[in-house]
Protein backbone atom coordinates (compact mmCIF):
# COMPACT_ATOMS: atom_id res chain seq x y z
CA UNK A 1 0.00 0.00 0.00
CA UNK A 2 0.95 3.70 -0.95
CA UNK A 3 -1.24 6.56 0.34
CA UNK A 4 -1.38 9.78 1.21
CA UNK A 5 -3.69 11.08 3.76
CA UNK A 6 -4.80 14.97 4.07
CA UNK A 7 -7.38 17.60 4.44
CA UNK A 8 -8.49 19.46 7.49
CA UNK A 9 -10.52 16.98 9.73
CA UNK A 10 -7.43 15.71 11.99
CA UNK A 11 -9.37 13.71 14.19
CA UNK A 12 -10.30 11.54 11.84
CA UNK A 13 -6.91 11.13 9.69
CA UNK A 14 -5.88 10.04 13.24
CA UNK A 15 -8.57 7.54 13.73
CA UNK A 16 -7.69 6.08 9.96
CA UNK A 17 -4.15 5.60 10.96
CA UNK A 18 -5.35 4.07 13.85
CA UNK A 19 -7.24 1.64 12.47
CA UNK A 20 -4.12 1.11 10.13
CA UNK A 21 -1.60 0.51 13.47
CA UNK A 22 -4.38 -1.68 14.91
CA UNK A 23 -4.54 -4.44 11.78
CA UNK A 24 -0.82 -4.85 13.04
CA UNK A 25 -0.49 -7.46 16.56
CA UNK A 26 0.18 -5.24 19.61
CA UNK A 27 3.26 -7.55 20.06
CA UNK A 28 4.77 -6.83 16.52
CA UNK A 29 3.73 -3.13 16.32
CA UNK A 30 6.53 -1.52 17.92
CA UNK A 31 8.80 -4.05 16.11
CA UNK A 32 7.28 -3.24 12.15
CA UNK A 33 6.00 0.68 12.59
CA UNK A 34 7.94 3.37 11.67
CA UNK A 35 7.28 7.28 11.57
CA UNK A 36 9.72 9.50 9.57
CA UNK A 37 9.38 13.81 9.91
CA UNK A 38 8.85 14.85 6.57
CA UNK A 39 10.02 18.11 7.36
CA UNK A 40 13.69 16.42 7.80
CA UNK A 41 13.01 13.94 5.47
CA UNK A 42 15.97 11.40 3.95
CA UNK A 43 15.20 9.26 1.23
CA UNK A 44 17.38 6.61 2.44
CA UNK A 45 16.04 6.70 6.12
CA UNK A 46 12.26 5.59 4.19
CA UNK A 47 14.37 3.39 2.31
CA UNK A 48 16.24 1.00 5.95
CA UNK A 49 12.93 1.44 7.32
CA UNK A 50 11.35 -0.16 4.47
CA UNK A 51 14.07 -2.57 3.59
CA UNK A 52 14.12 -4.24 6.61
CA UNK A 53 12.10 -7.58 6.76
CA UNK A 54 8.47 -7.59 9.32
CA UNK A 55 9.62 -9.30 12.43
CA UNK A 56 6.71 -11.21 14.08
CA UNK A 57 4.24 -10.33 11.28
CA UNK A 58 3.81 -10.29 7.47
CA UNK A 59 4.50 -6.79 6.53
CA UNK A 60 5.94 -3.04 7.82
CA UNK A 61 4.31 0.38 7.60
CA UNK A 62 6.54 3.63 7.17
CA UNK A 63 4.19 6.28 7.74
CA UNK A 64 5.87 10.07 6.81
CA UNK A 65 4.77 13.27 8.29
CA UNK A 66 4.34 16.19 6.58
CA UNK A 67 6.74 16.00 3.97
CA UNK A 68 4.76 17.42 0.54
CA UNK A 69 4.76 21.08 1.29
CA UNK A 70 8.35 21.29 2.70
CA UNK A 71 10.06 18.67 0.00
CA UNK A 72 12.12 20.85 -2.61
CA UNK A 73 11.76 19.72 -6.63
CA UNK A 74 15.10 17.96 -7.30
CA UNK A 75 17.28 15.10 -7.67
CA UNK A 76 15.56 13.60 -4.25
CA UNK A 77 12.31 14.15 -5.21
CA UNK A 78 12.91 12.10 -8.56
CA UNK A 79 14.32 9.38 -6.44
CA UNK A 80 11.83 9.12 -4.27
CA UNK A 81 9.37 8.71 -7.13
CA UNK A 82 11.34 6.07 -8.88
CA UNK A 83 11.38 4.02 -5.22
CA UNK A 84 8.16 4.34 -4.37
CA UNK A 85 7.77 2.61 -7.94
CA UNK A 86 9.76 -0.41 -6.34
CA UNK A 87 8.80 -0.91 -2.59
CA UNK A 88 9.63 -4.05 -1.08
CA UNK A 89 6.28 -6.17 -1.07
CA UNK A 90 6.35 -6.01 2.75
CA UNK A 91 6.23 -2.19 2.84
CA UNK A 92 3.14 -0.03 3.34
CA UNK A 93 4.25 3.89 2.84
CA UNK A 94 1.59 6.50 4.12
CA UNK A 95 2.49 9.93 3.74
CA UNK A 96 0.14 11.79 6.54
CA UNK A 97 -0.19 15.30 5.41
CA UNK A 98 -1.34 18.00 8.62
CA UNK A 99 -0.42 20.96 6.27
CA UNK A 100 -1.74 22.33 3.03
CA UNK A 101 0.52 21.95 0.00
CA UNK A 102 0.49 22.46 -3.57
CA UNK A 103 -1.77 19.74 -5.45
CA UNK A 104 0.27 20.64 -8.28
CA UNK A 105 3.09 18.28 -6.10
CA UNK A 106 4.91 15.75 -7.86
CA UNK A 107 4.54 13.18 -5.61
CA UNK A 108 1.32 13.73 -5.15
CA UNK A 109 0.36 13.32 -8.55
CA UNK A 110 2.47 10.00 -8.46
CA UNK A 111 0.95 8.32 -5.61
CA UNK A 112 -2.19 9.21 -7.03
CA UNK A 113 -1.81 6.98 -9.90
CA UNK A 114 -0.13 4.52 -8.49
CA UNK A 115 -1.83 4.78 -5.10
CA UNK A 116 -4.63 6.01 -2.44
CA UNK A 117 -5.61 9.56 -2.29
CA UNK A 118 -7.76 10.13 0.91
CA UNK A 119 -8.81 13.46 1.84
CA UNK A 120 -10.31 14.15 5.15
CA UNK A 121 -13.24 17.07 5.41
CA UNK A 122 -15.07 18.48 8.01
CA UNK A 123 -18.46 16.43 7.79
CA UNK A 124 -21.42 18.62 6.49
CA UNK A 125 -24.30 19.44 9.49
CA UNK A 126 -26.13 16.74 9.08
CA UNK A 127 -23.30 14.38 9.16
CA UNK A 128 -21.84 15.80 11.83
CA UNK A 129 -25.26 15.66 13.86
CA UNK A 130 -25.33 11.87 13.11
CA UNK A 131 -21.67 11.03 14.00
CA UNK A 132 -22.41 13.39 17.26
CA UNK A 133 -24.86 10.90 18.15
CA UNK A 134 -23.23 7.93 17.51
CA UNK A 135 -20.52 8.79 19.58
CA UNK A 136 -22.52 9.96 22.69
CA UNK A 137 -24.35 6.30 21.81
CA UNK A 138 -20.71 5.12 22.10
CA UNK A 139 -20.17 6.26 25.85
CA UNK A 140 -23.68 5.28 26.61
CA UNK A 141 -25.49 8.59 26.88
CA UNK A 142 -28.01 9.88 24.62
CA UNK A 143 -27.89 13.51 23.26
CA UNK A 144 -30.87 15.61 22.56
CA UNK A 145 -30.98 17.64 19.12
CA UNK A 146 -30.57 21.20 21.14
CA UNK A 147 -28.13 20.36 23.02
CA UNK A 148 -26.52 18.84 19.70
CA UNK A 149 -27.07 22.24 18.02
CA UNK A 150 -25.50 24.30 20.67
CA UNK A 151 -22.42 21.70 21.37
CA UNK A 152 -21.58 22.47 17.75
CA UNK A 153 -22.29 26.58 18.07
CA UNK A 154 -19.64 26.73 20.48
CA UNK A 155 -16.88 24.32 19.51
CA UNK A 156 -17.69 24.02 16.02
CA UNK A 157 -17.09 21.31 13.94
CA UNK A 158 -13.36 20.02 14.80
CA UNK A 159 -13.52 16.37 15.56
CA UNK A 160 -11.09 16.25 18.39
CA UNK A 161 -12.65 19.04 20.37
CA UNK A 162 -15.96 17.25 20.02
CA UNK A 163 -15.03 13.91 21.27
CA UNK A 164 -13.16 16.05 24.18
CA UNK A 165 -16.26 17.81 24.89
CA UNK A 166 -18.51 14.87 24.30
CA UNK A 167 -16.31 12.51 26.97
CA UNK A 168 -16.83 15.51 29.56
CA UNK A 169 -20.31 15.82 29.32
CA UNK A 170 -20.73 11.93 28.77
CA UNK A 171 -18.76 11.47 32.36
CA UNK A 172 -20.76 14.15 34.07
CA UNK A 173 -24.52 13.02 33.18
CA UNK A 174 -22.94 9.32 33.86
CA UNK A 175 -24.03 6.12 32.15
CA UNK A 176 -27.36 5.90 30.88
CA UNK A 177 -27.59 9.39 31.10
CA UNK A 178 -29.23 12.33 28.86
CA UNK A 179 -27.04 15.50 27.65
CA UNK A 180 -29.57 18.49 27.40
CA UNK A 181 -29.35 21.97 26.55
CA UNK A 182 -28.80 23.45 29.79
CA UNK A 183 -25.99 20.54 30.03
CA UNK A 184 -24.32 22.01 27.61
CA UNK A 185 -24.46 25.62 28.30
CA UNK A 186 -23.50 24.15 31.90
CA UNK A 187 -19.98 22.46 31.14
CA UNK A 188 -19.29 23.38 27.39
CA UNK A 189 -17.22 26.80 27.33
CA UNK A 190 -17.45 29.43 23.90
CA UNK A 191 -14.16 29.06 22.66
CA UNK A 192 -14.92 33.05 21.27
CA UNK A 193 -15.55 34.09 24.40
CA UNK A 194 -12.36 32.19 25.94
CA UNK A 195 -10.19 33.75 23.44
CA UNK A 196 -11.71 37.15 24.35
CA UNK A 197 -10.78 36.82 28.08
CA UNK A 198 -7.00 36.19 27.14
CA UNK A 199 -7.24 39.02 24.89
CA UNK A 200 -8.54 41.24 27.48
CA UNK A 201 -6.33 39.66 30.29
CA UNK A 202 -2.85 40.96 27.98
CA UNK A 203 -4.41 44.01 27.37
CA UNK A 204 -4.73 44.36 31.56
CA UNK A 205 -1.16 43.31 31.65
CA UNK A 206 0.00 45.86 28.89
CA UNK A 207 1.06 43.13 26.90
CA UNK A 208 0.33 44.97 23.57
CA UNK A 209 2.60 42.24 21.32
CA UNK A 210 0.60 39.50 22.84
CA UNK A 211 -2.21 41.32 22.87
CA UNK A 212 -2.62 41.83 19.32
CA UNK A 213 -1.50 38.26 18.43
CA UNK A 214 -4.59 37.25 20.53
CA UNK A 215 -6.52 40.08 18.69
CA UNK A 216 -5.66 37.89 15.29
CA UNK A 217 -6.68 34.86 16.93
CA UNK A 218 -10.09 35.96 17.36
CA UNK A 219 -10.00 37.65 13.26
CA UNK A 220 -8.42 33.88 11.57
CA UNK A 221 -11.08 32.04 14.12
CA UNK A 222 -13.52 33.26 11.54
CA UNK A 223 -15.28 36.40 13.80
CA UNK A 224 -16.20 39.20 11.86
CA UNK A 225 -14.52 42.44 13.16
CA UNK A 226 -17.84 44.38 13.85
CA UNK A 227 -18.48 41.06 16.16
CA UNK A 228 -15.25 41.13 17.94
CA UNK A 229 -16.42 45.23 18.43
CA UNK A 230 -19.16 44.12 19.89
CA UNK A 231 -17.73 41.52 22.10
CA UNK A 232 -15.40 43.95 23.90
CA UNK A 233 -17.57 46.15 24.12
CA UNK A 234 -19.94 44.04 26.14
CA UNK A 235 -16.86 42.50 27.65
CA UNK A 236 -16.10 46.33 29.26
CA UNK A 237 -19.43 46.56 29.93
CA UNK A 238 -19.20 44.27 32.27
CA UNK A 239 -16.23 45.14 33.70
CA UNK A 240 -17.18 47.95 34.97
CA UNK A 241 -19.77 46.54 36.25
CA UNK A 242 -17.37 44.11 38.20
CA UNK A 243 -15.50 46.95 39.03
CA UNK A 244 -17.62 48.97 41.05
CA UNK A 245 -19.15 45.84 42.53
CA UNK A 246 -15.97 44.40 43.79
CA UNK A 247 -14.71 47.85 45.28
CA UNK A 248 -17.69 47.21 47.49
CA UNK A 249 -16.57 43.87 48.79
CA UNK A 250 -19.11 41.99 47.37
CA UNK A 251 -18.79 38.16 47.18
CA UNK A 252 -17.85 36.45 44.01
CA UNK A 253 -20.89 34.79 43.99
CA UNK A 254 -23.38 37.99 44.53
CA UNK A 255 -21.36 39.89 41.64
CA UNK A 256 -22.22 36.85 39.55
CA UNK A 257 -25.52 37.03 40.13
CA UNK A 258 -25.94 40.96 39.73
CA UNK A 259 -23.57 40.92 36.37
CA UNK A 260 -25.93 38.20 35.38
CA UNK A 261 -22.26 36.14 35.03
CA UNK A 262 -21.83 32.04 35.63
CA UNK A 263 -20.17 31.86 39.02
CA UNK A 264 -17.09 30.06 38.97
CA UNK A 265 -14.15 30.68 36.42
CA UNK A 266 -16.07 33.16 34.30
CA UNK A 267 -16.73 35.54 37.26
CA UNK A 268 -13.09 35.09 39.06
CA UNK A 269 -11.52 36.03 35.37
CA UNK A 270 -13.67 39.22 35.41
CA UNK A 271 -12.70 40.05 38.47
CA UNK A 272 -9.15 39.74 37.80
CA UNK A 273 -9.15 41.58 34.95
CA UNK A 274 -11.27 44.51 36.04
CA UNK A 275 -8.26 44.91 38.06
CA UNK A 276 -6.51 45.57 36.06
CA UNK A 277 -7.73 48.66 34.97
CA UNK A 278 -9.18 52.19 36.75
CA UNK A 279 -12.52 52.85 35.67
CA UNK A 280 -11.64 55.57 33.76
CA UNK A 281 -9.86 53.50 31.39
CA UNK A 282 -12.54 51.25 31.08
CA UNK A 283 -14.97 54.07 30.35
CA UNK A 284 -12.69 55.74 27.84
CA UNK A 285 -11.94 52.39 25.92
CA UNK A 286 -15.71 51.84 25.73
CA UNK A 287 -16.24 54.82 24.56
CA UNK A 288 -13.60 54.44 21.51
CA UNK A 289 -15.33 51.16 20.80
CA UNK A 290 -18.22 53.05 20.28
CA UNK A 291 -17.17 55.30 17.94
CA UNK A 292 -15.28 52.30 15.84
CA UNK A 293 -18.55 50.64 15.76
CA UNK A 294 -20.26 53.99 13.97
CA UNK A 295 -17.42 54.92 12.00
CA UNK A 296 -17.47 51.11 10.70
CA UNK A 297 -20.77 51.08 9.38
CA UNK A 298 -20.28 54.69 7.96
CA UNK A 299 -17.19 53.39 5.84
CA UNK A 300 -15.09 56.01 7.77
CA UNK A 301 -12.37 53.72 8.87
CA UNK A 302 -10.54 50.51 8.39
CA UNK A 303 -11.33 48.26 11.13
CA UNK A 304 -8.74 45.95 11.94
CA UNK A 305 -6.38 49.00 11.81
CA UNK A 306 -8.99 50.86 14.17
CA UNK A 307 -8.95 47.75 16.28
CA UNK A 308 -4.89 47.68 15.92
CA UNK A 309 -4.76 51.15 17.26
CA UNK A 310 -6.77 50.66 20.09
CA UNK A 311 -4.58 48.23 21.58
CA UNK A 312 -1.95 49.96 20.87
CA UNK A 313 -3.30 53.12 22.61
CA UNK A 314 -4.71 51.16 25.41
């Protein structure tokens, strides 16, 4: 076997490989799997590893990370094309791809002829619903369709985070169990709204280099900047709210309640990072969040660079 496995869904490129290292004895596996870093790759380290005969079992598997966007056109490449053409019958090659590269690849296009091409996507919605409920089937809960809904509005549609999320909420309703709505909103956190605290927490700590790398974060995650506007707005809002509250010695728990904040983590961060700050600062950042917002539906400014500058100036 030749193949090369890619696309964005890692979770289940991982489970394929899996399923690969598990037709292979647990006794032989460490003895006939090997795993090569594509980004240092050596044509004649593929070729020992698959030269060398299976030892307790009838064949090898060489399996090569990342190695099509960082291999160079040249005299290796050619070699490895014309090898790959005469593998040992033993030897299973699979050349596990995390990164995007050029389709226009020369190896590619060879294995693809003379090999499997797999790509992993991100299921569709109503895929994803079905495979959400299969696995909650799996650890012997059952999953209503809102609280499928809103377990995919908040993480999304990565595989991994999913089944992380889905064996959290699977061990806290317990065998035999239902995971509801409220269930969710209970134990799943927003990933936005996560990655908006730590943006706000190095903007506190005057950490304007991290601060903006955080602020990109939130942009490649897919929000729109009017969004992430509005969620620091609201996110001030509230702290000064929190402020005021905490200056008066109220409890953790009573702020949470009068914010209208989940008691716990969400409340301690707030209070930590109101802080962090005099109120004045709050109040004048609001304000210039404000006037972003207008000037952005006006056309008057660019926002990211409106959004840079704020940071900056904060």
């Amino acid at each position: 076997m030749i193949a090369i496995y890619f696309g964005p869904d890692e979770y289940m490129r991982s489970e394929a490989i899996k399923q690969l290292l598990g037709s292979i004895p647990d006794a032989a596996r460490s003895l006939n799997v090997v795993r090569l870093d594509g980004k240092r790759f050596k044509l004649e380290a593929l070729m020992n590893a698959c030269e060398a005969f299976p030892f307790l079992h009838d064949r090898r598997l060489v399996i090569v990370d990342d190695l099509l966007k960082h291999q160079k056109a040249g005299k290796e490449r050619d070699e490895l094309k014309t090898y790959l053409d005469k593998l040992p019958a033993w030897a299973d090659v699979l050349f596990n791809e995390n990164e995007e590269f050029d389709k226009r690849n020369a190896i590619f296009n060879h294995i693809s002829k003379i090999g499997q091409v797999q790509e992993f996507l991100h299921p569709k919605e109503t895929e994803l619903i079905r495979w959400i409920g299969e696995q909650a089937r799996a650890r012997q809960v059952v999953i209503d369709n809102a609280a499928t809904a809103r377990l995919i509005g908040l993480v999304g549609n990565n595989g991994r985070t999913l089944i992380n999320e889905l064996d959290k909420l699977a061990n806290y309703v317990r065998p035999g169990g239902s995971i509801n709505d409220s269930v969710v909103q209970l134990m799943v956190a927003d990933d936005t709204e996560q990655n908006l605290f730590t943006f706000i927490d190095e903007m506190a700590a005057r950490r304007k280099g991290a601060a903006l790398a955080k602020l990109r974060k939130l942009i490649t995650d897919g929000q729109a900047p009017q969004y992430i506007i509005f969620m620091i707005a609201r996110q001030i809002r509230i702290l000064l709210q929190v402020r005021e509250l905490d200056l008066q010695r109220i409890r953790p728990n009573d702020i949470a309640t009068k914010v209208g904040l989940r008691p716990g983590f969400l409340t301690d961060k707030a209070i930590q990072q109101a802080r962090g700050f005099r109120a004045d600062e709050l109040e004048r950042l609001h304000e210039r969040l404000l006037t972003l917002d207008h000037k952005s539906k006006t056309g008057g400014v660019d926002v990211l660079a409106g959004l840079d500058l704020l940071v900056m100036e904060a």
